[in-house]
C-alpha atoms as a PDB file:
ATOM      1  CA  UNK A   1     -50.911   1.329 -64.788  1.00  0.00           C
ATOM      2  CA  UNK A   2     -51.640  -2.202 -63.805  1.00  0.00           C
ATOM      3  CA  UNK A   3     -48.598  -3.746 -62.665  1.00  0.00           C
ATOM      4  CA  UNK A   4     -48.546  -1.368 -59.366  1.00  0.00           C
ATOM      5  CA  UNK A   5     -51.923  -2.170 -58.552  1.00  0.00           C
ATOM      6  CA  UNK A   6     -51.217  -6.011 -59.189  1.00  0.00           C
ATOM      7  CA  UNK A   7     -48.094  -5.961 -57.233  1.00  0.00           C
ATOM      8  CA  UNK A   8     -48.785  -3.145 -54.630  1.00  0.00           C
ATOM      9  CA  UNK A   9     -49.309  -6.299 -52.250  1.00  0.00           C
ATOM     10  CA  UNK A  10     -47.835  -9.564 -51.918  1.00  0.00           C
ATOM     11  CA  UNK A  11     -49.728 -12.721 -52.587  1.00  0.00           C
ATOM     12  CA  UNK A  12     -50.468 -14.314 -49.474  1.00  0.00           C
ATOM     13  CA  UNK A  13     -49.362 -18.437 -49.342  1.00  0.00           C
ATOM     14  CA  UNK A  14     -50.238 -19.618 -46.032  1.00  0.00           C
ATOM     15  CA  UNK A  15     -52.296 -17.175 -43.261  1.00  0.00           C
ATOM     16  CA  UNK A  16     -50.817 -16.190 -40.304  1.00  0.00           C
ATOM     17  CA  UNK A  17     -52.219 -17.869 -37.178  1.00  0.00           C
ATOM     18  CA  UNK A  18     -52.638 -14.033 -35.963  1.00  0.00           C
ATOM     19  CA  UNK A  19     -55.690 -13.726 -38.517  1.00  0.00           C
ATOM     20  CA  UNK A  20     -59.343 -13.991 -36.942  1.00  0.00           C
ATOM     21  CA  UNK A  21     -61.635 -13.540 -39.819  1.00  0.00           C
ATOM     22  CA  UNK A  22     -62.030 -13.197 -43.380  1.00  0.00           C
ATOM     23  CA  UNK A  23     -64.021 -10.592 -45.330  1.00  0.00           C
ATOM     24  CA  UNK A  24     -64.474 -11.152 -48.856  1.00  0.00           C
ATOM     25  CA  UNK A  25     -66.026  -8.168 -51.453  1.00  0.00           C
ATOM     26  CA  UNK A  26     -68.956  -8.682 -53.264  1.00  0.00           C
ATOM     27  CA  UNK A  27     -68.721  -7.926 -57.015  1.00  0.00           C
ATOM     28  CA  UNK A  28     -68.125 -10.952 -58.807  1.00  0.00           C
ATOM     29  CA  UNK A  29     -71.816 -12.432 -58.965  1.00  0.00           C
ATOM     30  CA  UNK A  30     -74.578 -11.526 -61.200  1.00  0.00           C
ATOM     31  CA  UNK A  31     -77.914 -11.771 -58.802  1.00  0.00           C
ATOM     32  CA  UNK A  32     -79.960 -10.878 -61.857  1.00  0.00           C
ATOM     33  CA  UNK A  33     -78.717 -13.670 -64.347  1.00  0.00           C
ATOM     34  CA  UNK A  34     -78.663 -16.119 -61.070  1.00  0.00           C
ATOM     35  CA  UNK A  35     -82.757 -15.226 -60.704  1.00  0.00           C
ATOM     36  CA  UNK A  36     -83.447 -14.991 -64.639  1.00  0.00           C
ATOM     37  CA  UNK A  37     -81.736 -18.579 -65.390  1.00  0.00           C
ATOM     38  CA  UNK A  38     -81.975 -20.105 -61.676  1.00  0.00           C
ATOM     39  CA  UNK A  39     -78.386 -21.004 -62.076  1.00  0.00           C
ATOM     40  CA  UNK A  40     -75.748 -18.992 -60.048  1.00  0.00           C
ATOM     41  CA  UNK A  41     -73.996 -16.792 -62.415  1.00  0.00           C
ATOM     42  CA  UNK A  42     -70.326 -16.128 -61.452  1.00  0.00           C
ATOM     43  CA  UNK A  43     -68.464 -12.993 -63.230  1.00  0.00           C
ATOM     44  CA  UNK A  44     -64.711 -11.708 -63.585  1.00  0.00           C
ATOM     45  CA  UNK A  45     -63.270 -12.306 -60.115  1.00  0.00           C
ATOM     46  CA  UNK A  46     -65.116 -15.102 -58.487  1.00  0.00           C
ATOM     47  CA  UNK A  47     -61.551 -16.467 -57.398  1.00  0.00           C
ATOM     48  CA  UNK A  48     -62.942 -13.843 -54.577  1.00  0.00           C
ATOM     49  CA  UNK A  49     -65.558 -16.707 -53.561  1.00  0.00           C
ATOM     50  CA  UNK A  50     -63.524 -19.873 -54.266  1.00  0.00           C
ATOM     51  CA  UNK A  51     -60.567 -18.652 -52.526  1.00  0.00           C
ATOM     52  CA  UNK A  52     -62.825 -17.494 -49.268  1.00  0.00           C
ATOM     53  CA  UNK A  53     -64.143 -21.289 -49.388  1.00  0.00           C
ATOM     54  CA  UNK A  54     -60.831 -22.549 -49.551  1.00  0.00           C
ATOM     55  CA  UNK A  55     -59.288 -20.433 -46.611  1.00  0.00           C
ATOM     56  CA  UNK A  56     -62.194 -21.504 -44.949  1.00  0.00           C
ATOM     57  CA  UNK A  57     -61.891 -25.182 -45.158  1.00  0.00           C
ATOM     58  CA  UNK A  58     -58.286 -24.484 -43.852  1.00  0.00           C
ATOM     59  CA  UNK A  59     -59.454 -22.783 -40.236  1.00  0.00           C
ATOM     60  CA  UNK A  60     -62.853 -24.104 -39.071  1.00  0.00           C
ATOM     61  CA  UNK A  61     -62.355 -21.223 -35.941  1.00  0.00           C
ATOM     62  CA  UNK A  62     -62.613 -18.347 -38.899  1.00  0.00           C
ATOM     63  CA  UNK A  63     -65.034 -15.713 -39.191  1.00  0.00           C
ATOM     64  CA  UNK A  64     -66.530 -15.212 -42.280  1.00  0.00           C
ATOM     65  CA  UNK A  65     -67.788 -12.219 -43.828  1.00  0.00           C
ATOM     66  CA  UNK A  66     -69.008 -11.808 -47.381  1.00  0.00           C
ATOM     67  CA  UNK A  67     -70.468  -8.266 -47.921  1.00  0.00           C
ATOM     68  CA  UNK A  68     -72.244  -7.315 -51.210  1.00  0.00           C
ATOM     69  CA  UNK A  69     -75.843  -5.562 -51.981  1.00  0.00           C
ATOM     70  CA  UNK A  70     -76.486  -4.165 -55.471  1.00  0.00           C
ATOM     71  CA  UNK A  71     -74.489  -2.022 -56.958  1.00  0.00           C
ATOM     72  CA  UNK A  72     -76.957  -1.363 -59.506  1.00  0.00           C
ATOM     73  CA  UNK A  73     -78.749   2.303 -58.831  1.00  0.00           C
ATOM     74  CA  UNK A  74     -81.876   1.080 -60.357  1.00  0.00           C
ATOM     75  CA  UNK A  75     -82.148  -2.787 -59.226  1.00  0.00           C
ATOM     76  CA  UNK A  76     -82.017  -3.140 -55.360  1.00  0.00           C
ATOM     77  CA  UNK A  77     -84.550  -5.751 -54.944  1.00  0.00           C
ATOM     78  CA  UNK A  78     -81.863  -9.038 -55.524  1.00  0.00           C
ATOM     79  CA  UNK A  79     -78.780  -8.667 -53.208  1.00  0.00           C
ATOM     80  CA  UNK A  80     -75.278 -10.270 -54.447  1.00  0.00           C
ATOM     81  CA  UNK A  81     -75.886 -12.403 -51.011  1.00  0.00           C
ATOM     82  CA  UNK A  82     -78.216 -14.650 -52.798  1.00  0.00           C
ATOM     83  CA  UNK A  83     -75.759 -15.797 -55.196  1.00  0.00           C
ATOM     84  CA  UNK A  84     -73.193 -16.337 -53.060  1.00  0.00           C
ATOM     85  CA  UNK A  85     -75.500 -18.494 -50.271  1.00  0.00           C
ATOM     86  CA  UNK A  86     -76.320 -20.471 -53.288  1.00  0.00           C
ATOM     87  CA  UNK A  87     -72.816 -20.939 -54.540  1.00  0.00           C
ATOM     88  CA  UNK A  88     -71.541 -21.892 -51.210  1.00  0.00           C
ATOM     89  CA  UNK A  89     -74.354 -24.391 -50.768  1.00  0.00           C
ATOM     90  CA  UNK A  90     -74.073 -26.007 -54.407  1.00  0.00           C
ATOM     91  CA  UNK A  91     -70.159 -26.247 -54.076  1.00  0.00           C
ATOM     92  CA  UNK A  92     -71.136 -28.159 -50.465  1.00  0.00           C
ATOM     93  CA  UNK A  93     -69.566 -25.240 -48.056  1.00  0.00           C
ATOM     94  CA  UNK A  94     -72.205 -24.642 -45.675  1.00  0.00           C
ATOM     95  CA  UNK A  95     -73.365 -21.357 -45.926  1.00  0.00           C
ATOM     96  CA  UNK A  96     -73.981 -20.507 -42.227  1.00  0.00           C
ATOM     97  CA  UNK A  97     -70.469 -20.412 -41.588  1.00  0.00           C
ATOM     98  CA  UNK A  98     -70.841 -16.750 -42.997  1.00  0.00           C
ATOM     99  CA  UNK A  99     -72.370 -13.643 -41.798  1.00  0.00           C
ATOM    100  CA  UNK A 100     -73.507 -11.700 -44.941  1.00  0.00           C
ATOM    101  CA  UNK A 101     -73.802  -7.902 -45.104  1.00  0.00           C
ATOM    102  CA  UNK A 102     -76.400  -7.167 -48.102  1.00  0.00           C
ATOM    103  CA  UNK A 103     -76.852  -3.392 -48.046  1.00  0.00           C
ATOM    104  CA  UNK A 104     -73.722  -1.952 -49.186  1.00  0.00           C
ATOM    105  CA  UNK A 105     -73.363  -0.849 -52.779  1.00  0.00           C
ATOM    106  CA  UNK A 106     -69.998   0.214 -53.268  1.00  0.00           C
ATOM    107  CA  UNK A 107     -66.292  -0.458 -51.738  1.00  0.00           C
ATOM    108  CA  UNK A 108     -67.083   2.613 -48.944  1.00  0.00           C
ATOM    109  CA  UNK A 109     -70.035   1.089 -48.001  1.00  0.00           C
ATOM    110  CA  UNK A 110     -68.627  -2.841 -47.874  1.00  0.00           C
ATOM    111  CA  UNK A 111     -66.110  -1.632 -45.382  1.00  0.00           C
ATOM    112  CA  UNK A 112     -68.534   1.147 -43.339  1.00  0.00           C
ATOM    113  CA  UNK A 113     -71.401  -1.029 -43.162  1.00  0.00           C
ATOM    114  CA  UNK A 114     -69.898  -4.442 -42.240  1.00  0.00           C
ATOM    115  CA  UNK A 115     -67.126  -3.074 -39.894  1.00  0.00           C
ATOM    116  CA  UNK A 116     -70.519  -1.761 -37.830  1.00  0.00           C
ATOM    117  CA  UNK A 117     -71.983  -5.258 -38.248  1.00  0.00           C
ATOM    118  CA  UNK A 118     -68.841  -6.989 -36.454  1.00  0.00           C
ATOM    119  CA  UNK A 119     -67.718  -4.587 -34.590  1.00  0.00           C
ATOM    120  CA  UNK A 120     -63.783  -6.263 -34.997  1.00  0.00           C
ATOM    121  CA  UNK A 121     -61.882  -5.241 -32.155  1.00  0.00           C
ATOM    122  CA  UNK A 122     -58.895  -2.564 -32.666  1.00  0.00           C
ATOM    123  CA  UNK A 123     -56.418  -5.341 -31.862  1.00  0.00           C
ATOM    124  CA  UNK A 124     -57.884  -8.082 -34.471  1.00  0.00           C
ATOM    125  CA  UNK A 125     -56.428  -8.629 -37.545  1.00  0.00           C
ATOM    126  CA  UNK A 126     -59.054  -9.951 -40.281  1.00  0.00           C
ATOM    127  CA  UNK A 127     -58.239 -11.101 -44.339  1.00  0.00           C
ATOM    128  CA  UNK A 128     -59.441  -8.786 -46.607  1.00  0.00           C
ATOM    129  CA  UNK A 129     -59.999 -10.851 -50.008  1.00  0.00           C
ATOM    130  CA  UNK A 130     -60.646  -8.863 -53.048  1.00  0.00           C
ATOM    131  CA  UNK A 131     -59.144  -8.174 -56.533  1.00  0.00           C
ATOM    132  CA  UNK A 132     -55.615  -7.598 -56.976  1.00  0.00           C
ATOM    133  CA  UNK A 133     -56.423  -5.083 -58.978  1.00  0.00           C
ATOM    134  CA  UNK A 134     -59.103  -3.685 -56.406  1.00  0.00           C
ATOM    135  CA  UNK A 135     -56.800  -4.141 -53.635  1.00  0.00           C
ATOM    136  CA  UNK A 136     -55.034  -0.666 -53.223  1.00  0.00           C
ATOM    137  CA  UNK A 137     -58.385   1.319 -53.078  1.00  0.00           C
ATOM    138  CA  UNK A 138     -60.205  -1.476 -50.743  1.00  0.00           C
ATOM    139  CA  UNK A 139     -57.414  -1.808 -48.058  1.00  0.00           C
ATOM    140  CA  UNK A 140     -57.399   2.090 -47.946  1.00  0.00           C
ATOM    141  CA  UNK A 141     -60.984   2.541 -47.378  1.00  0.00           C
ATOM    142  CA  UNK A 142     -61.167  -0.488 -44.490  1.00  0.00           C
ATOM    143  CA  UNK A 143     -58.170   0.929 -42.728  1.00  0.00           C
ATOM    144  CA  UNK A 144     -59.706   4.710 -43.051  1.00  0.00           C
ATOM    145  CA  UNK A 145     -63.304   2.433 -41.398  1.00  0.00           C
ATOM    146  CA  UNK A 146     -61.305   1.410 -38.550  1.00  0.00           C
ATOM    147  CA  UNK A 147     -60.346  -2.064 -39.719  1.00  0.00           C
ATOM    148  CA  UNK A 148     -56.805  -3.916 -39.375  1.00  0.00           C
ATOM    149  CA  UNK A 149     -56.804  -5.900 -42.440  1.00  0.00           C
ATOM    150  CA  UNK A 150     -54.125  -8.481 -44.287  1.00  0.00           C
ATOM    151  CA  UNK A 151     -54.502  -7.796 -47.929  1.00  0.00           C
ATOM    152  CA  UNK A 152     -55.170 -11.688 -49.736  1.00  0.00           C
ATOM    153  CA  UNK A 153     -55.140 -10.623 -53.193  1.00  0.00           C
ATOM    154  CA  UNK A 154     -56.968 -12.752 -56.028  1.00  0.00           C
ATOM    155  CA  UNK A 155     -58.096 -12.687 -59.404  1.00  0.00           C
ATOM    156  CA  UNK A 156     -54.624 -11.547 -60.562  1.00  0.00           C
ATOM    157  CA  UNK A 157     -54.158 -10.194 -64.435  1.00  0.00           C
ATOM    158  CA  UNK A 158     -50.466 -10.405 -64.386  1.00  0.00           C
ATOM    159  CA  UNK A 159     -48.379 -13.424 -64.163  1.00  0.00           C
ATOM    160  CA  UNK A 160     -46.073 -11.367 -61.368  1.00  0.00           C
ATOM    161  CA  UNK A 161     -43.319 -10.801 -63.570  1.00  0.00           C
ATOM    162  CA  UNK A 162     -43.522  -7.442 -63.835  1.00  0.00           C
ATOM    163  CA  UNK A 163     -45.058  -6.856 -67.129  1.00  0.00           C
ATOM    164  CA  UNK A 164     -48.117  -6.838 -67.997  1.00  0.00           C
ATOM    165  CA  UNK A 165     -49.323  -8.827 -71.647  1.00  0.00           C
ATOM    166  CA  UNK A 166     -51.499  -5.580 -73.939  1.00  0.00           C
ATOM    167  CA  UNK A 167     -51.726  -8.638 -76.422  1.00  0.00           C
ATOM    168  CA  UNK A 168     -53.995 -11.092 -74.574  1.00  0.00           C
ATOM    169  CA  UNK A 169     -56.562 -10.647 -76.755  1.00  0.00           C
ATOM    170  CA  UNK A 170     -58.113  -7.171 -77.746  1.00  0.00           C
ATOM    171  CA  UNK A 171     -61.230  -7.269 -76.211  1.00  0.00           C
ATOM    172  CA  UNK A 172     -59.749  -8.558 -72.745  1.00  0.00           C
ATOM    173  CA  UNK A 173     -56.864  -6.137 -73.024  1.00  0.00           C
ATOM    174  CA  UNK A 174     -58.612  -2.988 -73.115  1.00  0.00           C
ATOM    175  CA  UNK A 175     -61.329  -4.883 -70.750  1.00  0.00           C
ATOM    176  CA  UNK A 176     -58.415  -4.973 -68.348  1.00  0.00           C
ATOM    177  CA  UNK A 177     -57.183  -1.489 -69.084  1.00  0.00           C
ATOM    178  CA  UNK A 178     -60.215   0.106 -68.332  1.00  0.00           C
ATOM    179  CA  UNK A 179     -60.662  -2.074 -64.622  1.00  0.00           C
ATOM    180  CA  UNK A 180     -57.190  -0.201 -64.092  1.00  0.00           C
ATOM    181  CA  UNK A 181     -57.913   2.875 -65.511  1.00  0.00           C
ATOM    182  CA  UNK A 182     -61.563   2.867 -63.061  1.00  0.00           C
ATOM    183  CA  UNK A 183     -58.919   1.769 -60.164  1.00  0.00           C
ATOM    184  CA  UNK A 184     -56.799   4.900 -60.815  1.00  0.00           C
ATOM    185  CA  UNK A 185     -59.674   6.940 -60.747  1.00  0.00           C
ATOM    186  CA  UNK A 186     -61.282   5.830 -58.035  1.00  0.00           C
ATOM    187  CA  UNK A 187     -58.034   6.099 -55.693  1.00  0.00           C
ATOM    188  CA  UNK A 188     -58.087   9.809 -56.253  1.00  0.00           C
ATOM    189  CA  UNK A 189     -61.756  10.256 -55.817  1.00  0.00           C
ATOM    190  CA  UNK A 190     -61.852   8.424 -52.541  1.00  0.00           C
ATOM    191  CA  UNK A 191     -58.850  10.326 -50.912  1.00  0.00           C
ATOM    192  CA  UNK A 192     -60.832  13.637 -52.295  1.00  0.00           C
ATOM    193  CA  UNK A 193     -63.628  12.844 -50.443  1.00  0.00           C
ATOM    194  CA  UNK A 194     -61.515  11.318 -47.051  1.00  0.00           C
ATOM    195  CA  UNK A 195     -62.919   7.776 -47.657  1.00  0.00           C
ATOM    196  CA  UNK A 196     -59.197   6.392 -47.921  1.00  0.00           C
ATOM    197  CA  UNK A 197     -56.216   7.150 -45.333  1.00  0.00           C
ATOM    198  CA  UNK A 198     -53.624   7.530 -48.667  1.00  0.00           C
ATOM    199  CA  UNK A 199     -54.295   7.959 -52.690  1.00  0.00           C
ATOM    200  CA  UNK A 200     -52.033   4.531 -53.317  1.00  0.00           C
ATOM    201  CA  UNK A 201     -51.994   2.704 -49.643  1.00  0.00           C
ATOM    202  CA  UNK A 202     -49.002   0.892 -48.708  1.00  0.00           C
ATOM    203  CA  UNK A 203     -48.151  -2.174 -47.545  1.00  0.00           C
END
């Protein structure tokens, strides 16, 4: 169940020259927290920040996208783009390298919503940074958008050998089993409802 998610795309080591931009997915901030204890509050995942920053440093001629709203139904007020200005600024990236979509509240609506706020041309190729995990269902719903994406896996919960350890620690192993289990889910749901071009996207 999580192995093929993990592994459905190789870990990228060095990024092509071809590769114009980099989008990174929201979803590993807490904008709430970050307000409530005026300290930015990083989750599960926020190798999806540190890893943008560090691609970044590497290619001063990249774009840089980072697109997250709320995904809360009830709390829209604080976007996840207040956490992650803050982050970039405290870490001492400048934040206005990056063009920051704040509307979208779910996968569908990160790709939708910031492909029509770059308009990428059909020939560019752009990073797409997200959860290993996450990865399948994201590049599926970006490609289905109109984007041509390189999937840069992060935030891995295998070590890449192929197995995957149920005794991590209870709490984080069933933690992980549900993110899966949510992934799984979600691949169907999207290719019911034609956000994805496939129900387990390829390489």
């Amino acid at each position: 169940m999580i192995v093929p998610l993990e592994n459905r795309f190789p870990q990228v080591r060095e990024l092509p020259l071809s590769v114009v931009g980099v989008v990174t997915l929201g979803g590993a901030v807490n904008q709430f927290m970050t307000v409530a204890r005026n300290q930015p509050s990083l989750s599960d995942g926020v190798e999806r920040l540190t890893e943008f920053v560090a691609v970044a440093r590497l290619r001063s001629k990249l774009r840089l996208v980072y697109t997250g709203g709320s995904g809360s139904l009830m709390r829209q007020e604080l976007k996840e783009t207040l956490v992650a200005r803050r982050f970039f600024k405290e870490i001492g990236f400048d934040p206005g390298r990056v063009v920051y979509e704040d509307q979208s509240r779910n996968t569908y609506e990160n790709a939708i919503m910031t492909y029509a706020l770059v308009r990428p041309d059909s020939d560019e190729t752009w990073a797409l940074i997200t959860s290993a995990m996450h990865m399948p269902r994201s590049v599926g719903v970006f490609r289905k958008a109109g984007w041509k994406v390189l999937p840069y896996p992060v935030d891995f919960k295998t070590e890449g050998t192929g197995q995957f350890n149920y005794f991590q620690g209870l709490a984080s192993g069933f933690g992980t089993l549900g993110a899966a289990l949510k992934e799984w889910i979600g691949l169907v749901g999207y290719r019911m409802l034609g956000r994805t071009d496939s129900i387990f996207p390829a390489p």
